[in-house]
Protein backbone atom coordinates (compact mmCIF):
# COMPACT_ATOMS: atom_id res chain seq x y z
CA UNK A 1 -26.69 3.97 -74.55
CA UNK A 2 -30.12 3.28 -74.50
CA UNK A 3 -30.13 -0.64 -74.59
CA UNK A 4 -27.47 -2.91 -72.77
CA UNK A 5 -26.23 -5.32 -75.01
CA UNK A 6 -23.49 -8.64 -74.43
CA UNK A 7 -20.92 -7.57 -77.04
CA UNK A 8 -21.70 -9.20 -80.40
CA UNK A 9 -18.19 -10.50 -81.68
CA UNK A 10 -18.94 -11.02 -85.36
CA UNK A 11 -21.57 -11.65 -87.52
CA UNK A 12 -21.04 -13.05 -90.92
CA UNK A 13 -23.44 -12.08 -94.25
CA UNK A 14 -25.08 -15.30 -95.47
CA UNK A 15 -25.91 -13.99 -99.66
CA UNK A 16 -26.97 -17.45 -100.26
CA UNK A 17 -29.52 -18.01 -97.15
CA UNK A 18 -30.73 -14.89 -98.10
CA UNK A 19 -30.96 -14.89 -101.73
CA UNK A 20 -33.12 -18.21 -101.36
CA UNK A 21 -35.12 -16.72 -98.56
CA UNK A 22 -36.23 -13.23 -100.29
CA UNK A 23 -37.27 -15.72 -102.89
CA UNK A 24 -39.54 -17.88 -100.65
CA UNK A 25 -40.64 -14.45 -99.62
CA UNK A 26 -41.59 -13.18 -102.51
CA UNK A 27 -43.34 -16.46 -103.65
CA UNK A 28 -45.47 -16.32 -100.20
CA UNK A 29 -46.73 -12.77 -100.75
CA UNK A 30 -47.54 -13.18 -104.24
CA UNK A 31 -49.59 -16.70 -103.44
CA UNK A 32 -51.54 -14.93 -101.11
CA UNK A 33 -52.99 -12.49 -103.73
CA UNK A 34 -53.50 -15.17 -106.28
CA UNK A 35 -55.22 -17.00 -104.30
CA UNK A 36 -57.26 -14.63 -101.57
CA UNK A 37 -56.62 -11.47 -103.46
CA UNK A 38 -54.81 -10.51 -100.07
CA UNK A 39 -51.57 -8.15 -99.17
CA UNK A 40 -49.16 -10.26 -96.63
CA UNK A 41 -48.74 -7.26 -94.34
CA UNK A 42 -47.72 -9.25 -91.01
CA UNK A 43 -48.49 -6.07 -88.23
CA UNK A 44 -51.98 -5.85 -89.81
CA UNK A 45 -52.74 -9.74 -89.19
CA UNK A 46 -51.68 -8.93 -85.77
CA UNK A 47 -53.95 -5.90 -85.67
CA UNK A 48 -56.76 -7.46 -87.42
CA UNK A 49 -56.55 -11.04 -85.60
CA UNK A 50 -57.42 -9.34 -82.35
CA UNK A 51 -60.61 -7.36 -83.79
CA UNK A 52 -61.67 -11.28 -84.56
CA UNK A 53 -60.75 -11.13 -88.15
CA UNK A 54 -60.69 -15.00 -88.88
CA UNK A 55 -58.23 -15.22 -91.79
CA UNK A 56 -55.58 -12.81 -90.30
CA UNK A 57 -55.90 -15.38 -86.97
CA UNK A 58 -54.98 -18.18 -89.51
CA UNK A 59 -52.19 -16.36 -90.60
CA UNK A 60 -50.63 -15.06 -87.56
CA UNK A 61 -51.05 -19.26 -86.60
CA UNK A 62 -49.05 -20.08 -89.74
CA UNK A 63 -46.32 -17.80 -89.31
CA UNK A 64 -46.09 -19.32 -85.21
CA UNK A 65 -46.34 -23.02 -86.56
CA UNK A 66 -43.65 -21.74 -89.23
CA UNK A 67 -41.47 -20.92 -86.18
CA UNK A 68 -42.37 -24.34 -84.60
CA UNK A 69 -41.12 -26.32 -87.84
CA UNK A 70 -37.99 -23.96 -87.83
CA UNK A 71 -37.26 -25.38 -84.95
CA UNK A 72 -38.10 -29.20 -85.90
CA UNK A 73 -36.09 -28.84 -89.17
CA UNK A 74 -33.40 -26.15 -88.16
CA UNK A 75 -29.68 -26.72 -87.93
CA UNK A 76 -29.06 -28.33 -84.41
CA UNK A 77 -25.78 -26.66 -83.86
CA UNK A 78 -27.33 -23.40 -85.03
CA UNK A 79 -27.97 -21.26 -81.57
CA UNK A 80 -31.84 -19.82 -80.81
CA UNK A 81 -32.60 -16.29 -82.42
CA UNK A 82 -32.32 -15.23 -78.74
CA UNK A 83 -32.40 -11.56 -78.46
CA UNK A 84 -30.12 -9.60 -76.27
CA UNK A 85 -32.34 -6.77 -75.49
CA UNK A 86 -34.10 -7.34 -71.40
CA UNK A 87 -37.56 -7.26 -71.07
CA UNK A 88 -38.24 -3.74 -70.30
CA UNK A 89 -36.44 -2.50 -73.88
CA UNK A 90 -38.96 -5.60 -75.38
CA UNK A 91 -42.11 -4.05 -74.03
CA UNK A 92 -41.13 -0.37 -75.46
CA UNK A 93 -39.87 -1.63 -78.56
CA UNK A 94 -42.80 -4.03 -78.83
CA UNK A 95 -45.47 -1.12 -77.71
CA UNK A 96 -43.59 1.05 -80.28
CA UNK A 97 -44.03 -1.24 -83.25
CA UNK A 98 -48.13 -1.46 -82.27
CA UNK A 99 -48.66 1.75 -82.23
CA UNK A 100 -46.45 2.67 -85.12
CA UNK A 101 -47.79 0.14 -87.64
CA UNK A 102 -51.16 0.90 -86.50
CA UNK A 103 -50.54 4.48 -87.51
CA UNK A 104 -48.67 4.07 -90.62
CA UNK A 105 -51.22 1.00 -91.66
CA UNK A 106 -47.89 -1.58 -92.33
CA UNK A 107 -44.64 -3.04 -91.39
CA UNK A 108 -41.30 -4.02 -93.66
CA UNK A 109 -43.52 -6.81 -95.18
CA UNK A 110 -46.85 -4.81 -96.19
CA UNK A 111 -44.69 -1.38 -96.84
CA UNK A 112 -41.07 -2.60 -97.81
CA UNK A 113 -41.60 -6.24 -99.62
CA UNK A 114 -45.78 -5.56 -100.68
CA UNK A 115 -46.18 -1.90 -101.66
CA UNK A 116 -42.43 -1.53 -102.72
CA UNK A 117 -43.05 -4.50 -105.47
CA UNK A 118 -46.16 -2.59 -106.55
CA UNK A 119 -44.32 0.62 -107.06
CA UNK A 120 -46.44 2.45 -104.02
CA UNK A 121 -45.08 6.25 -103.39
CA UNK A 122 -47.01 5.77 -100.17
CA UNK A 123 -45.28 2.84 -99.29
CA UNK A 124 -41.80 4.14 -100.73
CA UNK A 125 -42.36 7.03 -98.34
CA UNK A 126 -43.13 5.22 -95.23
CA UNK A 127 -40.04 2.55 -96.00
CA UNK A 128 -37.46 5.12 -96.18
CA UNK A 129 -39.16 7.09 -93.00
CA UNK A 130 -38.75 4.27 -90.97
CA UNK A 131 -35.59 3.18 -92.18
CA UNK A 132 -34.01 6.38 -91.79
CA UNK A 133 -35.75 6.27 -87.61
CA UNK A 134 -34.38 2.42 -87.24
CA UNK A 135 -30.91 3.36 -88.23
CA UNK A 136 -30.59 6.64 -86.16
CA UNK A 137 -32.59 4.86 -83.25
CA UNK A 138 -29.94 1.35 -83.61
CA UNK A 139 -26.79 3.89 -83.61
CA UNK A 140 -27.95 5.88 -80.16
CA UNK A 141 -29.05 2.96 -78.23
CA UNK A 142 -26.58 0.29 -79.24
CA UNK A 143 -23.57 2.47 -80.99
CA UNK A 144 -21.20 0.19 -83.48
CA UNK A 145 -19.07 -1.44 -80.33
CA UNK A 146 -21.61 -3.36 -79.10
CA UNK A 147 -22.45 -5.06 -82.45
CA UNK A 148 -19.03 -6.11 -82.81
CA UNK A 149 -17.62 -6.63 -86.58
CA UNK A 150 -19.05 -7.95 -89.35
CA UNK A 151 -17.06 -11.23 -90.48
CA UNK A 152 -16.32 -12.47 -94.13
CA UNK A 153 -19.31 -13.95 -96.63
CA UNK A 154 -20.56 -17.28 -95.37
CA UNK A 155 -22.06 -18.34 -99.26
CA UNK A 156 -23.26 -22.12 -97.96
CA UNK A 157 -26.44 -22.97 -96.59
CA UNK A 158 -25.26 -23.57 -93.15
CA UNK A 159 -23.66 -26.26 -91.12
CA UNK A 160 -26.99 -28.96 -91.54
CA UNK A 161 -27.25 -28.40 -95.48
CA UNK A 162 -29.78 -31.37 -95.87
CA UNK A 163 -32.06 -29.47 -93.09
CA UNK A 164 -32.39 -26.56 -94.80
CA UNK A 165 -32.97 -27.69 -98.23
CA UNK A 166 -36.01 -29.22 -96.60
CA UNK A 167 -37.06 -26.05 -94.83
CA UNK A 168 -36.86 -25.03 -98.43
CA UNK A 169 -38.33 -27.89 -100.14
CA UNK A 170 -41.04 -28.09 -97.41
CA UNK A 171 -42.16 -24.14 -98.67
CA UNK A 172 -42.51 -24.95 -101.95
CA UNK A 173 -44.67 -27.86 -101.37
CA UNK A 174 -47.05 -26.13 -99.22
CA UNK A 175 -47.41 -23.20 -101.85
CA UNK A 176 -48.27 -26.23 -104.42
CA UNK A 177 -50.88 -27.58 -102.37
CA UNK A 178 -52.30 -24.24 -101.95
CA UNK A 179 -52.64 -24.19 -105.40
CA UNK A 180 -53.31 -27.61 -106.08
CA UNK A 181 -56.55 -26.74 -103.98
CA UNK A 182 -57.47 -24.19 -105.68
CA UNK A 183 -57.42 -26.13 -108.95
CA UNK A 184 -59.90 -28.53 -107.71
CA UNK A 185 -61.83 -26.83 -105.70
CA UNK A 186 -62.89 -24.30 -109.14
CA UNK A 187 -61.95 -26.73 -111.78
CA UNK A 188 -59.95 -24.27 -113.45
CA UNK A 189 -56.92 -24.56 -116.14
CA UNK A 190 -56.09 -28.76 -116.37
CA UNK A 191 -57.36 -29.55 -113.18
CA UNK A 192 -60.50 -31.03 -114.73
CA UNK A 193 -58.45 -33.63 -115.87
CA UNK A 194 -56.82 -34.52 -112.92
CA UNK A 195 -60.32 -34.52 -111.04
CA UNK A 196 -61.61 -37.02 -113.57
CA UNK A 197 -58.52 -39.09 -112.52
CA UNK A 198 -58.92 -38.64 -108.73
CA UNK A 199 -62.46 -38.57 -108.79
CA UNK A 200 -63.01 -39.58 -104.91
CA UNK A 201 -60.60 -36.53 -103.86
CA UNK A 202 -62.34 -34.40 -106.23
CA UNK A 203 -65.86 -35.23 -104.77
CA UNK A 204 -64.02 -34.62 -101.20
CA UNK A 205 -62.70 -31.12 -102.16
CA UNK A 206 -65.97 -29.82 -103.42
CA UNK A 207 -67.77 -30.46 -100.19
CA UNK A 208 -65.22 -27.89 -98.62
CA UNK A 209 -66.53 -25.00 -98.13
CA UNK A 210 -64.86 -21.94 -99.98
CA UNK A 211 -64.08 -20.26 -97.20
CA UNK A 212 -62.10 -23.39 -95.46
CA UNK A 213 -59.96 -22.95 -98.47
CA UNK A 214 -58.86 -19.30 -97.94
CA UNK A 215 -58.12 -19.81 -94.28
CA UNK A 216 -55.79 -22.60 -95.82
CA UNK A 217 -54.38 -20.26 -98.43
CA UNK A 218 -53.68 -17.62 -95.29
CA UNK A 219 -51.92 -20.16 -93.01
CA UNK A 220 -50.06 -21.88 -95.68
CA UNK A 221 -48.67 -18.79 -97.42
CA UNK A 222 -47.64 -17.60 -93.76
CA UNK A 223 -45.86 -20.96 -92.97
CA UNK A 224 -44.17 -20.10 -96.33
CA UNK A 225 -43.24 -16.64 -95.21
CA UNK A 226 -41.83 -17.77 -91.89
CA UNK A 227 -39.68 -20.56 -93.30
CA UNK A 228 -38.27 -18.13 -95.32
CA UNK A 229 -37.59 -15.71 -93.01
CA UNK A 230 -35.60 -18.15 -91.38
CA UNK A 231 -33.63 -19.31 -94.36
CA UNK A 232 -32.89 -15.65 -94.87
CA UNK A 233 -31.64 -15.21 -91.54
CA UNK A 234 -34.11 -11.89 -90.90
CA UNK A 235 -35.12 -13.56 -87.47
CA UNK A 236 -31.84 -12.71 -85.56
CA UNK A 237 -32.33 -9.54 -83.95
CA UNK A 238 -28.21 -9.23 -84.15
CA UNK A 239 -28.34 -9.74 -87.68
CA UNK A 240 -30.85 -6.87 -88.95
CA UNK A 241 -29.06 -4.40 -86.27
CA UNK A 242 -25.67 -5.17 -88.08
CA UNK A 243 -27.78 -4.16 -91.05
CA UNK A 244 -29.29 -0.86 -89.69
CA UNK A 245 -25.69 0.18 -88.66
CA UNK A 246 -24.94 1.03 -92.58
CA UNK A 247 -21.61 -0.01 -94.51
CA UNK A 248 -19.93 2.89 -93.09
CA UNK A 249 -19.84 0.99 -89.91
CA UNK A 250 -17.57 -2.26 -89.13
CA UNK A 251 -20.65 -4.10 -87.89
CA UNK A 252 -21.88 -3.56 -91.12
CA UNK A 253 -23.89 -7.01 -92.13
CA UNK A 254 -25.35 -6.85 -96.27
CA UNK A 255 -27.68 -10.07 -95.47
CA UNK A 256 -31.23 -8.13 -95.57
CA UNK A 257 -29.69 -6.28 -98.51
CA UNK A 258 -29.83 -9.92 -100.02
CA UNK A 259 -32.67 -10.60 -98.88
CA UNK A 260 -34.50 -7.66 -101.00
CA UNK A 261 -32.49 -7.99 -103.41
CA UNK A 262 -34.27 -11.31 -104.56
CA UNK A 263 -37.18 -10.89 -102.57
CA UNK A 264 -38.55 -7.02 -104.32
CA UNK A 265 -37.46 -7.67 -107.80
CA UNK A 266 -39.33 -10.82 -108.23
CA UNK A 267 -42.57 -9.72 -106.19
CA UNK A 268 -42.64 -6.98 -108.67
CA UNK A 269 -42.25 -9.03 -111.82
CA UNK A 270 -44.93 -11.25 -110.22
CA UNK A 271 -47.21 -8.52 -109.72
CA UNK A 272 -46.80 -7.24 -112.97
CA UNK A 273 -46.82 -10.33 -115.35
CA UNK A 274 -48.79 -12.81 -112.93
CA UNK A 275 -51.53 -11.27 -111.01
CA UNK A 276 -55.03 -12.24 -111.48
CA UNK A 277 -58.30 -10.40 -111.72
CA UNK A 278 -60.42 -12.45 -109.81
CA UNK A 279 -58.72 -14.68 -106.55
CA UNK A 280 -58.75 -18.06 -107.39
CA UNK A 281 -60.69 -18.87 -103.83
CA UNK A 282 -62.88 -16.14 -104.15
CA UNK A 283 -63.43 -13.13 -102.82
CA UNK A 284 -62.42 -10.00 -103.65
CA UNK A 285 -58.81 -8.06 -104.40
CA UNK A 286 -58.13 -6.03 -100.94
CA UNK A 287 -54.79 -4.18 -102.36
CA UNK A 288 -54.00 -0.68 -100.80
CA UNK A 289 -55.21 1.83 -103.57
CA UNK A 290 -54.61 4.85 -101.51
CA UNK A 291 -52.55 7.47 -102.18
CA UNK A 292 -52.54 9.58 -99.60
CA UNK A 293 -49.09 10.69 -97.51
CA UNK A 294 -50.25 12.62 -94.45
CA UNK A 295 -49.23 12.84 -90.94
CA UNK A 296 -50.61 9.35 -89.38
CA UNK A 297 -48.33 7.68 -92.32
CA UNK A 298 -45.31 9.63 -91.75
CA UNK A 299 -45.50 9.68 -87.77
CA UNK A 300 -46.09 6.06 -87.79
CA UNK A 301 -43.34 5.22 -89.28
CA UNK A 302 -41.20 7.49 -87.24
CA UNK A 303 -42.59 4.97 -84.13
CA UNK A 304 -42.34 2.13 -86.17
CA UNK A 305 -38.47 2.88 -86.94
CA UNK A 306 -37.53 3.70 -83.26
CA UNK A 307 -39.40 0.44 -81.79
CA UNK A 308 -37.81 -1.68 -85.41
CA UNK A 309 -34.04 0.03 -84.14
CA UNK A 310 -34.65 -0.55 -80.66
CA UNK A 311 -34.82 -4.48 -79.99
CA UNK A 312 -33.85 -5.44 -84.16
CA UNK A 313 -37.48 -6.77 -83.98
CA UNK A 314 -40.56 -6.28 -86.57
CA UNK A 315 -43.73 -8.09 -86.20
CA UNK A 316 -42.82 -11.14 -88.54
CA UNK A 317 -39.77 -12.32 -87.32
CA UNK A 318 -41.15 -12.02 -83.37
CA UNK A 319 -43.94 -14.42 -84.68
CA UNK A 320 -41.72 -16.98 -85.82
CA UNK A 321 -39.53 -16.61 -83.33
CA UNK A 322 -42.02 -17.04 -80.85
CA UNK A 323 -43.03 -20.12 -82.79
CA UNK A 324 -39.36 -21.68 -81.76
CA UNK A 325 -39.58 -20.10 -78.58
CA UNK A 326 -42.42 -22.83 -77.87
CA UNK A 327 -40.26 -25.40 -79.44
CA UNK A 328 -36.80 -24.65 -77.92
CA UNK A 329 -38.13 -23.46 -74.40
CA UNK A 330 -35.44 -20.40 -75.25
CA UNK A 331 -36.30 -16.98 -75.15
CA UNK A 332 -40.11 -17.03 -74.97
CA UNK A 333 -40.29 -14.76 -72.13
CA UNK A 334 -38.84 -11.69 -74.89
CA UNK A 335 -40.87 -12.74 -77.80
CA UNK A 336 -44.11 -13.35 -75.37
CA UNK A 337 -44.19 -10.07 -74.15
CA UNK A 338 -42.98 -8.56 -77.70
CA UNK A 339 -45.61 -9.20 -79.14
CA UNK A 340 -48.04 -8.36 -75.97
CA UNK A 341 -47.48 -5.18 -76.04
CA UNK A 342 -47.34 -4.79 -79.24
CA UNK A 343 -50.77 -6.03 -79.50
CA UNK A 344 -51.71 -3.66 -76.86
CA UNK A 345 -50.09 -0.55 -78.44
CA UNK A 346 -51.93 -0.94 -81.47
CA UNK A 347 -55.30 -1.11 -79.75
CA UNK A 348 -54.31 2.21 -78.34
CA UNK A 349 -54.53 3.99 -81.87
């Protein structure tokens, strides 16, 4: 085997966690093109926050201050997403995803949750490419032993119930303000209204410039997205490799199956019924309109898949887990140099 692993004694499928998380999900993404005209594709934040892009910066800081409140408002009793992969299989599978996501221009969130919802053959392509690589890449460097077995449905909310309804509560609010923003700051549907009732906020709000408001829109919707993650349970590495060992396998765990199962089919009614023309802050709509399924596409997602299968790691969840990492004081040494060199692979394409 490729990767040394601490056997992995069970892991039980959480359909609820993950139902309401694919939901927060698919709520986040969608805000973010409402309101910026933007795709939530996590690696290219990454990418783009280290060419100095302003709003991806904000973004990749919401999705680390989303890790921060997980650990705030997480279940106490609930151990770190500590990954059992050393440092060395971290740096190649961190190096891996850079380069990989670089190539193929996206991750599971721009590829599998954004394109998928918009009915993208380029993105339906590069999802099933690197699917395919993560599962044959999880089964020769960690084999089915090592993950252990997969235990029967857990259908609650976890052992701090309250906690979690407010990680949940918490997203919802933040997308509303978001929005509420918006309203003001263009005086658009009933806002008006409200503005002649809060006329001192309203006055406040237009001063903003329109441009504070879409780095607002990018960190809230990212805060979102990393709550939900959480409450979805795709931040355990042990979790998603359960997943990429496929039902034949006793390791077997359905959660990110959950997860997309709520998370694509309402992104895609979304897109379809809900979208706007025109962002409500401004700006222009930057979604993907190309086509085109060469070799850069298909070999990225090879690397992608093989870096995604190695460590049970993709760009998101190593954000917010890093975000807890600065919390918890557990595992930040993993998730530091994650996303290091995955930073440094993609500046290597």
């Amino acid at each position: 085997m490729l990767v040394h692993q601490p056997e992995i004694t069970e892991s039980r499928p959480t359909p609820l966690q993950a139902l309401l998380g694919g939901i927060g999900i698919a709520l986040s993404v969608h805000s973010l093109l409402v309101l910026n005209g933007s795709v939530l594709g996590v690696s290219g934040f990454v990418h783009r926050s280290l060419r100095g892009d302003k709003a991806a910066m904000a973004s990749v800081v919401g999705l680390v201050l989303g890790g921060i409140a997980v650990g705030i408002i997480g279940d106490v009793d609930t151990p770190e997403p500590h990954t059992a992969s050393s440092l060395l299989p971290m740096a190649l599978s961190g190096s891996l995803v850079g380069i990989g996501t670089r190539l193929a221009n996206g991750c599971t969130s721009g590829h599998m949750i954004c394109g998928l919802s918009r009915f993208s053959l380029r993105s339906f392509v590069a999802t099933t490419t690197f699917f395919a690589s993560a599962v044959a890449t999880n089964y020769l460097a960690h084999g089915n032993d090592a993950l252990g077995i997969s235990g029967s449905l857990d259908w609650t909310l976890g052992g701090n119930q309250g906690r979690q309804f407010l990680g949940a509560a918490f997203s919802l609010g933040t997308l509303w303000f978001a929005y509420t923003c918006s309203a003001l700051k263009n005086g658009t549907g009933n806002s008006s209204k409200f503005m002649s009732r809060q006329f001192s906020y309203a006055n406040l709000v237009s001063d903003i410039p329109q441009s504070i408001f879409r780095y607002l829109a990018s960190l809230l919707t990212s805060l979102v997205f990393a709550l939900s993650l959480r409450l979805g349970n795709m931040v355990a590495p042990h979790k998603v490799l359960a997943f990429l060992a496929l039902p034949l396998s006793s390791a077997f765990d359905p959660t990110l199956t959950f997860v997309a199962g709520s998370a694509l089919p309402l992104a895609a009614l979304l897109y379809r019924y809900a979208r706007v023309e025109q962002p409500k802050l401004g700006g222009k709509c930057n979604i993907p309109t190309s086509t085109k399924i060469d070799w850069r596409l298909i070999l990225g997602s090879v690397i992608f898949g093989i870096g995604w299968g190695i460590a049970g790691v993709c760009p998101g969840p190593a954000l917010v887990n890093f975000g807890r990492s600065l919390y918890a004081g557990i595992g930040f040494a993993e998730y530091a140099v994650w996303l290091l060199f995955m930073g440094f692979g993609g500046l290597l394409v």
